[in-house]
C-alpha atoms as a PDB file:
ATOM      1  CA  UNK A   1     -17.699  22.568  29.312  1.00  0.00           C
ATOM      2  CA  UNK A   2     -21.120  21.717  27.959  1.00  0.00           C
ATOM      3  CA  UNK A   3     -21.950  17.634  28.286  1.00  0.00           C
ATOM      4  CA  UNK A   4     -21.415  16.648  24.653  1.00  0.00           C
ATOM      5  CA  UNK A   5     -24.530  14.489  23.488  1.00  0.00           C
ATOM      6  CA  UNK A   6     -22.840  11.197  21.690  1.00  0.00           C
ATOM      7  CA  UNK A   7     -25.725  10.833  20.574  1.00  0.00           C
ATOM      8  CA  UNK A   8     -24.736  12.335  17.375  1.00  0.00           C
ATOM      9  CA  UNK A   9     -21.654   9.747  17.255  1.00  0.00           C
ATOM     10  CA  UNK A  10     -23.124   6.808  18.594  1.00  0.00           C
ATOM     11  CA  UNK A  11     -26.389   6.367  16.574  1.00  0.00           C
ATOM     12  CA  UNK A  12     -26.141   3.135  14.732  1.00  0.00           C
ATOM     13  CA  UNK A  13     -26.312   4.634  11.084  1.00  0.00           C
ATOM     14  CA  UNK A  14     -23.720   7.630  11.796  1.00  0.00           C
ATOM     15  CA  UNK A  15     -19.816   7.401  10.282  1.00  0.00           C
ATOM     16  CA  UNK A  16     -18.827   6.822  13.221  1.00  0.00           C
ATOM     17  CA  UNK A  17     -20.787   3.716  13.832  1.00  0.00           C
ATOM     18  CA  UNK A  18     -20.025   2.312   9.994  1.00  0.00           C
ATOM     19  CA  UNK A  19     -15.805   3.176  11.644  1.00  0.00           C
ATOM     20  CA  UNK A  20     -16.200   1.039  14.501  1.00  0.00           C
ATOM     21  CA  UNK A  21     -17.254  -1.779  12.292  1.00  0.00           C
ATOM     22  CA  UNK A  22     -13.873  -1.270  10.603  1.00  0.00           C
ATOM     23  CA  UNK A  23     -11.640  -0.774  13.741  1.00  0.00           C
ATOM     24  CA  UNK A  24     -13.127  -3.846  14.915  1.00  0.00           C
ATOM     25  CA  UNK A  25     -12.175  -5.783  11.839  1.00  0.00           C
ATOM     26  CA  UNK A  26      -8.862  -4.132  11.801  1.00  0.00           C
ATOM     27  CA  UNK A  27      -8.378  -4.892  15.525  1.00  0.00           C
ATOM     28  CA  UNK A  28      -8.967  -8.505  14.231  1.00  0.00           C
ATOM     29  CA  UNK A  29      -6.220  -8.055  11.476  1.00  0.00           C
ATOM     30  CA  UNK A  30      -3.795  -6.333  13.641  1.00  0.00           C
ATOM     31  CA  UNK A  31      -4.327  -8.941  16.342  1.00  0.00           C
ATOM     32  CA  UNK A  32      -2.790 -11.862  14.702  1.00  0.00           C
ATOM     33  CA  UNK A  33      -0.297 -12.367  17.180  1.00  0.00           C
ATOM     34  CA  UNK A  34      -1.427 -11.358  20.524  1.00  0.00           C
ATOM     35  CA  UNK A  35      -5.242 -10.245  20.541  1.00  0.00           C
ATOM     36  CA  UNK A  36      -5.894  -6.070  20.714  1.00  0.00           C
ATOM     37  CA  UNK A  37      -7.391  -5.647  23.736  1.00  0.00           C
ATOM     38  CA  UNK A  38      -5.464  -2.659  24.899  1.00  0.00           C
ATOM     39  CA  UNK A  39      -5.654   0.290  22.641  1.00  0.00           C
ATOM     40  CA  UNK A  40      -4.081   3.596  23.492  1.00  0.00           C
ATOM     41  CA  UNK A  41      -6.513   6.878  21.639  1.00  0.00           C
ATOM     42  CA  UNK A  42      -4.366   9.902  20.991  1.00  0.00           C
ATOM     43  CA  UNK A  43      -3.756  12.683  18.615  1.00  0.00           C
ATOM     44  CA  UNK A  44      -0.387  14.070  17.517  1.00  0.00           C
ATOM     45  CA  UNK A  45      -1.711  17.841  18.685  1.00  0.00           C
ATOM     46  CA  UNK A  46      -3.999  19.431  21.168  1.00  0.00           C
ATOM     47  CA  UNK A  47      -7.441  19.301  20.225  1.00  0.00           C
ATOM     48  CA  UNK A  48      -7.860  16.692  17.861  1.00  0.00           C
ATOM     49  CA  UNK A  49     -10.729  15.636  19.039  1.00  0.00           C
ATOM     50  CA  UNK A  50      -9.334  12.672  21.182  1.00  0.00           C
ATOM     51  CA  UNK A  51     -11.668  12.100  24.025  1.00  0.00           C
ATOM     52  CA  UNK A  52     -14.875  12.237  21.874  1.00  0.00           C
ATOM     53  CA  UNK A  53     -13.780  10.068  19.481  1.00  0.00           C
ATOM     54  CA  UNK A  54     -12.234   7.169  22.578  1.00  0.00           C
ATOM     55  CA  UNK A  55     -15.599   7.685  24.630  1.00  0.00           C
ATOM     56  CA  UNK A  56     -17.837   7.762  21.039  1.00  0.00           C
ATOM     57  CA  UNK A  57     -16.385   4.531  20.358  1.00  0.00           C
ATOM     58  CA  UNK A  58     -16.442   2.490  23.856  1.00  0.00           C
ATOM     59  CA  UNK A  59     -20.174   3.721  23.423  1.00  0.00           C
ATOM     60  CA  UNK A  60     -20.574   1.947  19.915  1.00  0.00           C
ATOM     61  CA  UNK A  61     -17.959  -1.264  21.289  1.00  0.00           C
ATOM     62  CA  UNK A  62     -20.079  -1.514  24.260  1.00  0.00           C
ATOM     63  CA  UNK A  63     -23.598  -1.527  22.318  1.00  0.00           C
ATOM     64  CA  UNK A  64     -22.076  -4.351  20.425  1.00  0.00           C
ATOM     65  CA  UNK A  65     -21.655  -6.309  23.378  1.00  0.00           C
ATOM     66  CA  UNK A  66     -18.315  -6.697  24.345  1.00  0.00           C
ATOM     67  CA  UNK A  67     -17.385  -5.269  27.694  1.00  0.00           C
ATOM     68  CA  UNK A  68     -15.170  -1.927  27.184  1.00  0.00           C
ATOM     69  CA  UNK A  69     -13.861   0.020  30.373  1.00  0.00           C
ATOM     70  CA  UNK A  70     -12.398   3.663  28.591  1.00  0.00           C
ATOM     71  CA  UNK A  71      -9.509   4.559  31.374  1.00  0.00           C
ATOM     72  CA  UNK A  72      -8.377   8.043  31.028  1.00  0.00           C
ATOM     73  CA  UNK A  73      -4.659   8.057  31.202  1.00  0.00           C
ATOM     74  CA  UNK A  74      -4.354  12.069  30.168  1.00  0.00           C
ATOM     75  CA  UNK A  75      -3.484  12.826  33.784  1.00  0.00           C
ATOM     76  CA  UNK A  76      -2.605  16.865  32.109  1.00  0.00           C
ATOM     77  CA  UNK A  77      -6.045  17.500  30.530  1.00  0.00           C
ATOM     78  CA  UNK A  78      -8.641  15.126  31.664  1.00  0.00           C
ATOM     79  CA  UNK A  79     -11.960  15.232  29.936  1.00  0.00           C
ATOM     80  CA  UNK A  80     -14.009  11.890  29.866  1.00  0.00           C
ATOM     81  CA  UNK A  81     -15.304  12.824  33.688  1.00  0.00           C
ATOM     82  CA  UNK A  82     -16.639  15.844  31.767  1.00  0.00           C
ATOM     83  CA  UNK A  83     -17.921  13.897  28.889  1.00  0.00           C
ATOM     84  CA  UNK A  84     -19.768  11.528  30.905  1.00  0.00           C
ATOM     85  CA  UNK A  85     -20.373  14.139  33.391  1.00  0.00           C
ATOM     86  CA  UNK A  86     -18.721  11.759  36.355  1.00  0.00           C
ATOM     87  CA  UNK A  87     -16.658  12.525  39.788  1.00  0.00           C
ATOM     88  CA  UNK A  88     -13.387  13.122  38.701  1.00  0.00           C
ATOM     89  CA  UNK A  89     -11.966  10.373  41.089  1.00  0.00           C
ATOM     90  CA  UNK A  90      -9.713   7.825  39.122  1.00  0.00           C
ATOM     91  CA  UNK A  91      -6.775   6.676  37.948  1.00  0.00           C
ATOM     92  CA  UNK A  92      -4.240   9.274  40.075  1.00  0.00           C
ATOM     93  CA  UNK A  93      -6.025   8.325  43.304  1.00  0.00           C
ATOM     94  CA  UNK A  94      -5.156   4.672  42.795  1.00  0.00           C
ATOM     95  CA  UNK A  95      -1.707   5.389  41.482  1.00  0.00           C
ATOM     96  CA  UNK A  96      -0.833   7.231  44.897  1.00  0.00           C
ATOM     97  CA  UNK A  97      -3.002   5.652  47.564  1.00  0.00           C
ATOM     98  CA  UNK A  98      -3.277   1.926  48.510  1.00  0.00           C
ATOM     99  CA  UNK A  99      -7.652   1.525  47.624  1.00  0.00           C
ATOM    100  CA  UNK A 100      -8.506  -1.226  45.094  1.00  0.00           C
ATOM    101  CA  UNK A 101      -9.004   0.177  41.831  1.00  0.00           C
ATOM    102  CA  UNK A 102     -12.530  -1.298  41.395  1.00  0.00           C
ATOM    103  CA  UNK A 103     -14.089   1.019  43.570  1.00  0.00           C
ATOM    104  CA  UNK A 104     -13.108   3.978  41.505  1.00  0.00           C
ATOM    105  CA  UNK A 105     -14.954   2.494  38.158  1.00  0.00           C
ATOM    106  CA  UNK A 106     -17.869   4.193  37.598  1.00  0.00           C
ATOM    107  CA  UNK A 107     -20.944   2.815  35.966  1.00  0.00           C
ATOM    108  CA  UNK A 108     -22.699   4.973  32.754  1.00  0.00           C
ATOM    109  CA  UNK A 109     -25.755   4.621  31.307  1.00  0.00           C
ATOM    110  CA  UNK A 110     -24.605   2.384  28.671  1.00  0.00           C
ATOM    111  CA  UNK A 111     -24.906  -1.325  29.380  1.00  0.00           C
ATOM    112  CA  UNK A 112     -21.274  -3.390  29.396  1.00  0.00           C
ATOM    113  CA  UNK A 113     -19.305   0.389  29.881  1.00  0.00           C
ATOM    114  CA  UNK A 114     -17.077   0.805  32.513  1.00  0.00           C
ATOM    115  CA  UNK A 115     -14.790   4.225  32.895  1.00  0.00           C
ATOM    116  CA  UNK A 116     -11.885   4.704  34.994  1.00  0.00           C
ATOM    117  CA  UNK A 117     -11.551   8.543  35.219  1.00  0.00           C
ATOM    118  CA  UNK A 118      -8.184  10.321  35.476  1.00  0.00           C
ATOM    119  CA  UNK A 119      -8.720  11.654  39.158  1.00  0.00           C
ATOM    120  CA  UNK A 120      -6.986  15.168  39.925  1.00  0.00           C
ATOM    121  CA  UNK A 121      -4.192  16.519  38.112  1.00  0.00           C
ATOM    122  CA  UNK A 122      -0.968  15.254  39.177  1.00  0.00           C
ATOM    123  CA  UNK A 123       2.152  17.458  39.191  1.00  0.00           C
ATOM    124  CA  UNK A 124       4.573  14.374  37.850  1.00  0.00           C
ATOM    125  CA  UNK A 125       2.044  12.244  34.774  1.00  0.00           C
ATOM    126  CA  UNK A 126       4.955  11.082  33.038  1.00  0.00           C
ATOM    127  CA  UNK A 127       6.371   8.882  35.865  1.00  0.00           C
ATOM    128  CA  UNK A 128       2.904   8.061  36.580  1.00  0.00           C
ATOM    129  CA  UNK A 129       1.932   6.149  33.644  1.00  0.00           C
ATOM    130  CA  UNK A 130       5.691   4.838  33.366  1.00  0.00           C
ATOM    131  CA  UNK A 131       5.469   3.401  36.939  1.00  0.00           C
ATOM    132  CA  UNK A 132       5.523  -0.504  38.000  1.00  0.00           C
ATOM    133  CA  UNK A 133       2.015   0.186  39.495  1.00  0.00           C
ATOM    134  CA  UNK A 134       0.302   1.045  36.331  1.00  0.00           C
ATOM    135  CA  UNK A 135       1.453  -1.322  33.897  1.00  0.00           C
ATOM    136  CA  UNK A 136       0.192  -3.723  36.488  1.00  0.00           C
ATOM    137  CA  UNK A 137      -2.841  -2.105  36.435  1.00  0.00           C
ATOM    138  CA  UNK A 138      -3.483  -2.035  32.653  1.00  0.00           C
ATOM    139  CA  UNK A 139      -2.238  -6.215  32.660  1.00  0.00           C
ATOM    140  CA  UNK A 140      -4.667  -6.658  35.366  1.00  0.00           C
ATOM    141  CA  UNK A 141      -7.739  -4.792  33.568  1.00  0.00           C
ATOM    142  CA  UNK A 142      -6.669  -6.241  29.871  1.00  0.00           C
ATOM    143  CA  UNK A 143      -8.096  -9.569  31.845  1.00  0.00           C
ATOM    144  CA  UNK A 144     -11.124  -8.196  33.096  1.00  0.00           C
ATOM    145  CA  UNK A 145     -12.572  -6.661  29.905  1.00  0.00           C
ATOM    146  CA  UNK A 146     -12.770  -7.223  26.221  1.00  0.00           C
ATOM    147  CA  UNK A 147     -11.366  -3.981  25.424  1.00  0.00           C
ATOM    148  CA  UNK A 148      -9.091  -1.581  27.527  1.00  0.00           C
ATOM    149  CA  UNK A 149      -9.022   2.236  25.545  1.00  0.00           C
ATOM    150  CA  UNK A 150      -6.555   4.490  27.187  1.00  0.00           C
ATOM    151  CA  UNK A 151      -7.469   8.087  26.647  1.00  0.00           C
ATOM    152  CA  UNK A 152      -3.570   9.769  26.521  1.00  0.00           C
ATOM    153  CA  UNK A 153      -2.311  13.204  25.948  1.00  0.00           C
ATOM    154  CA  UNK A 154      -1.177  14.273  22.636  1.00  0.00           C
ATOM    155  CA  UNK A 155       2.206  12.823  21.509  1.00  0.00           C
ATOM    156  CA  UNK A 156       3.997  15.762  20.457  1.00  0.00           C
ATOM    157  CA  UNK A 157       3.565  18.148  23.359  1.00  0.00           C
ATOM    158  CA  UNK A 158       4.607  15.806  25.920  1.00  0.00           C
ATOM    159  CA  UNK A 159       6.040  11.964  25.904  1.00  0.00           C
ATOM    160  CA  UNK A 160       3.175  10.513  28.456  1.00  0.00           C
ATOM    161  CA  UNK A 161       1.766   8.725  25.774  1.00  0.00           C
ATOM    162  CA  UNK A 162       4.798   7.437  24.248  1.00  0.00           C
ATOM    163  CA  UNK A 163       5.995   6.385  27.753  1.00  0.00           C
ATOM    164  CA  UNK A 164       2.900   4.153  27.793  1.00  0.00           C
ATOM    165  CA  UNK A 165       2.547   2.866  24.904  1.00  0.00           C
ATOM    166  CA  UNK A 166       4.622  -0.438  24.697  1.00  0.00           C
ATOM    167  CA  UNK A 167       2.508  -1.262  27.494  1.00  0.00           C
ATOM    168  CA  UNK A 168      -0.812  -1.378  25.050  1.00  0.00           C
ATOM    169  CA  UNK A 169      -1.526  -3.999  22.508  1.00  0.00           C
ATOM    170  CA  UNK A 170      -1.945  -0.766  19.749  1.00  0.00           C
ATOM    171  CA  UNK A 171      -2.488   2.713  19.677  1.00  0.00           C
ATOM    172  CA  UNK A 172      -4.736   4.686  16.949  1.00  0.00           C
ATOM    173  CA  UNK A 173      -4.224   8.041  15.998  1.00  0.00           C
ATOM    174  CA  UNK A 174      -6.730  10.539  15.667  1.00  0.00           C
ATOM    175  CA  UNK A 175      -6.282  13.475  13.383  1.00  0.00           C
ATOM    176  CA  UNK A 176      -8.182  16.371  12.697  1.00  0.00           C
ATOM    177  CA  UNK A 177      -8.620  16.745   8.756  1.00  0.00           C
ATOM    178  CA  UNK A 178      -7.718  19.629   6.888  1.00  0.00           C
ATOM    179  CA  UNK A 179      -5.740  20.828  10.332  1.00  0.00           C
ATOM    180  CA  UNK A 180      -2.757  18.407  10.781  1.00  0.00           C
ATOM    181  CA  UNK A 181       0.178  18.823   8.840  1.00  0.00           C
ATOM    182  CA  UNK A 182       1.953  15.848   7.503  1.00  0.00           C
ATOM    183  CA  UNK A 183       4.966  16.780   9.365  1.00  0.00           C
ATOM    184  CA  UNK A 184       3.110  16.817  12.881  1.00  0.00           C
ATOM    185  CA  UNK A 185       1.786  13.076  12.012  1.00  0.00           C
ATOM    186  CA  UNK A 186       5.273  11.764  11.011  1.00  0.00           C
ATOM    187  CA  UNK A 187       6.645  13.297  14.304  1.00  0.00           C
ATOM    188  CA  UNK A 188       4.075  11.954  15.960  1.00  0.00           C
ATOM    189  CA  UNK A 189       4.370   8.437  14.227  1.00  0.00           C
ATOM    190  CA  UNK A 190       8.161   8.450  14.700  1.00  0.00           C
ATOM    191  CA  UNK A 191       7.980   9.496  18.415  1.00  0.00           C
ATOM    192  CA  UNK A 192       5.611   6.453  18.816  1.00  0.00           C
ATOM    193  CA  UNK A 193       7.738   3.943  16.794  1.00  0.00           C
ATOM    194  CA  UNK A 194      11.047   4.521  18.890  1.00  0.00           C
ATOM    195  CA  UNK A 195       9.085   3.834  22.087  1.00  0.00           C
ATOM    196  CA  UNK A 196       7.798   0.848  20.638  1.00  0.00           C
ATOM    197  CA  UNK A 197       4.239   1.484  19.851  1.00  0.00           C
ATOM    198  CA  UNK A 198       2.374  -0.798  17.398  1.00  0.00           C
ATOM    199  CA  UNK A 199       0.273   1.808  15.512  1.00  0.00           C
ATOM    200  CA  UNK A 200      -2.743   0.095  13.975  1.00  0.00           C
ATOM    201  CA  UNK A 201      -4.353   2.894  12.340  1.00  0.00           C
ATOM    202  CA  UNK A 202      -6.085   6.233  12.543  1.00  0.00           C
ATOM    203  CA  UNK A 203      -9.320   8.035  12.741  1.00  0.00           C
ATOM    204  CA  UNK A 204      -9.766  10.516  10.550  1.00  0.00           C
ATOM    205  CA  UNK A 205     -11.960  13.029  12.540  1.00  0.00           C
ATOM    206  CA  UNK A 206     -13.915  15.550  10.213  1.00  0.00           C
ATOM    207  CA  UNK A 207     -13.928  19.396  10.697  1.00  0.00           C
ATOM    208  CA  UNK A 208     -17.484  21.108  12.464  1.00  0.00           C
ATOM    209  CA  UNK A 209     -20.676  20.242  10.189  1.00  0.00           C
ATOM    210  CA  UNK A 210     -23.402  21.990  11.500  1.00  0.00           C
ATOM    211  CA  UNK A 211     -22.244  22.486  14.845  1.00  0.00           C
ATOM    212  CA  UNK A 212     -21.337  19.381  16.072  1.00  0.00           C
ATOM    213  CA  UNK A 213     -17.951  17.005  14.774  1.00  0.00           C
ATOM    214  CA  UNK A 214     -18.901  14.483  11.883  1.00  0.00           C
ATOM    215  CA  UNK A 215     -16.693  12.090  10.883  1.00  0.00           C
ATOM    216  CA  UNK A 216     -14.816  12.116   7.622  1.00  0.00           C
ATOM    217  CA  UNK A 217     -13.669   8.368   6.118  1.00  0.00           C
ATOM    218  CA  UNK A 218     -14.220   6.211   9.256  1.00  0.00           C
ATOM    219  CA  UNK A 219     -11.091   4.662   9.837  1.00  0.00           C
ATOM    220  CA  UNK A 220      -8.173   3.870   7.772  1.00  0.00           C
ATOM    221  CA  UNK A 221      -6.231   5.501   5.326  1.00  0.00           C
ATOM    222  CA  UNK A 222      -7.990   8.933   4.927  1.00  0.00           C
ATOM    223  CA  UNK A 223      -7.758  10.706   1.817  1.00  0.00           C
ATOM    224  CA  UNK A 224      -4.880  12.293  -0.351  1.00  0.00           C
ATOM    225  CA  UNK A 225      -1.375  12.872   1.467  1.00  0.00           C
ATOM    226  CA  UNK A 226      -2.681  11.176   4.465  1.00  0.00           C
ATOM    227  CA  UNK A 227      -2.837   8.008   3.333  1.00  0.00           C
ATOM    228  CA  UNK A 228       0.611   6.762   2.658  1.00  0.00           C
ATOM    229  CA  UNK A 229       1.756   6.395   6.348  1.00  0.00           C
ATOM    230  CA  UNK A 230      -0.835   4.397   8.445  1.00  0.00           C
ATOM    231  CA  UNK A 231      -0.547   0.927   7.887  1.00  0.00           C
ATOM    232  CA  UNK A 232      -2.340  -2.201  10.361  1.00  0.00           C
ATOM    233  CA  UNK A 233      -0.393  -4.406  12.930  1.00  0.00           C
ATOM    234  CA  UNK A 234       2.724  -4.131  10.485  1.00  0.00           C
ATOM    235  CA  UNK A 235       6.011  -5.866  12.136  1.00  0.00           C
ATOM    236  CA  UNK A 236       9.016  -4.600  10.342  1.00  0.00           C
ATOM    237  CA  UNK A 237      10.979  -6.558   7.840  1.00  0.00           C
ATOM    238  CA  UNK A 238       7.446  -8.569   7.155  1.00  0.00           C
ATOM    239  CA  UNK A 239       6.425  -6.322   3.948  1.00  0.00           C
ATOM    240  CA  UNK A 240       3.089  -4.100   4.249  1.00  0.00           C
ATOM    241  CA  UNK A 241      -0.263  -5.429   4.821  1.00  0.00           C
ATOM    242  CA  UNK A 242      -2.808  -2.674   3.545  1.00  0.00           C
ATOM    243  CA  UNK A 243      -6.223  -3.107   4.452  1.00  0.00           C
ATOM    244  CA  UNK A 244      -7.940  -0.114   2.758  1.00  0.00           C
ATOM    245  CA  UNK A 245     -11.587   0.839   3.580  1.00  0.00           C
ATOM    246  CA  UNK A 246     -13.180   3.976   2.402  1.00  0.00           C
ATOM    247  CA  UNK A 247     -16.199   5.124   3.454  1.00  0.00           C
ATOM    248  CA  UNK A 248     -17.175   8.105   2.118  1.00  0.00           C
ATOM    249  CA  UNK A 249     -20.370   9.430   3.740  1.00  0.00           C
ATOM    250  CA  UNK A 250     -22.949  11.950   1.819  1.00  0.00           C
ATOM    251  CA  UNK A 251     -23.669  15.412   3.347  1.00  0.00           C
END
């Protein structure tokens, strides 16, 4: 797998730059209560686009000055080593040895960035990320950084990420436009909801434009029939707060 150049995400007048401003103010919104330092990234299918959109954005959070570590958590399919073209010593190798976790964060070229990378693939993820040992983890790190985002596999497939994510202050969903069906996102969304998840939102990734992934309306409430089920930091019973931003970019 080629190194993909974020470049073409992370330069300041790209969508995806004019979406982080958003997330951030809806990470503001949605963090009312407790502040949303953890954030779980994850899609309802495979290839969604996931892991470019998580590492895109610590890139953009980090170049803004807070200090991001992105800790990938998909123990099935890891892919930010790749991205950031790291040793893929991480997260597993903590999880099933006794070494202090700070020796496996790697440094990237970006100032303020941190990543924890997944480490080999381990035959049980599931009871990984639902141990004892990694929600102490994930407290421990929520301290040490401004922002926590926790790269996890898809929701549908398998229930790793819905097995972690109570233990994040939100997750975001990432969906592929003109691919995902409606049905696939409510799953997804349900899925999510019964373990407990506080979904604050969802990147709405565009399809190929010449050659590389754009993205489509930033962050929000898409277009069309996507829009009527993502909502921000929501508690049931409390009525909806909609906080709608469009940004439509010119091709």
């Amino acid at each position: 797998m080629e190194k993909i150049n974020l470049i073409t995400y992370t330069d300041p007048k790209s969508p995806i730059a004019e979406a982080y401003r958003t997330i951030r103010t809806n990470l503001q919104f949605a963090g009312v209560d407790k502040p949303m330092k953890s954030i779980i990234v994850t899609s309802a299918v495979q290839n969604a686009g996931k892991s470019t959109v998580i590492a895109s954005l610590g890139v953009v959070m980090a170049q803004a000055g807070h200090k991001v570590l992105i800790l990938d958590c998909d123990f099935r399919n890891p892919t930010i080593h790749k991205i950031f073209s790291l040793h893929n010593k991480g997260v597993t190798n903590y999880l099933a040895g006794s070494m202090d976790y700070h020796t496996l964060i790697q440094k990237v070229d970006t100032e303020n960035l941190d990543i924890l990378v997944s480490g080999p693939v381990a035959p049980n993820p599931s009871e990984l990320l639902s141990s004892k040992k990694m929600a102490e983890l994930l407290s421990t790190l929520r301290k040490e950084y401004d922002y926590v985002l926790i790269d996890t596999p898809p929701v549908l497939p398998v229930t790793d990420a819905a097995a972690l994510s109570p233990k994040a202050d939100g997750v975001i969903l990432v969906v592929p436009s003109g691919e995902a069906t409606v049905t696939s996102l409510k799953l997804a969304k349900n899925r999510l909801k019964i373990a407990g998840a506080n979904i604050i939102g969802c990147v709405l990734n565009k399809v190929k434009v010449a050659g590389h992934m754009g993205y489509g309306y930033g962050y929000g409430y898409g277009e069309g029939y996507y829009g009527y089920y993502y909502y921000y930091g929501h508690k049931e019973g409390e009525g909806e707060h909609h906080h709608h931003h469009h940004h439509h970019t010119e091709e």
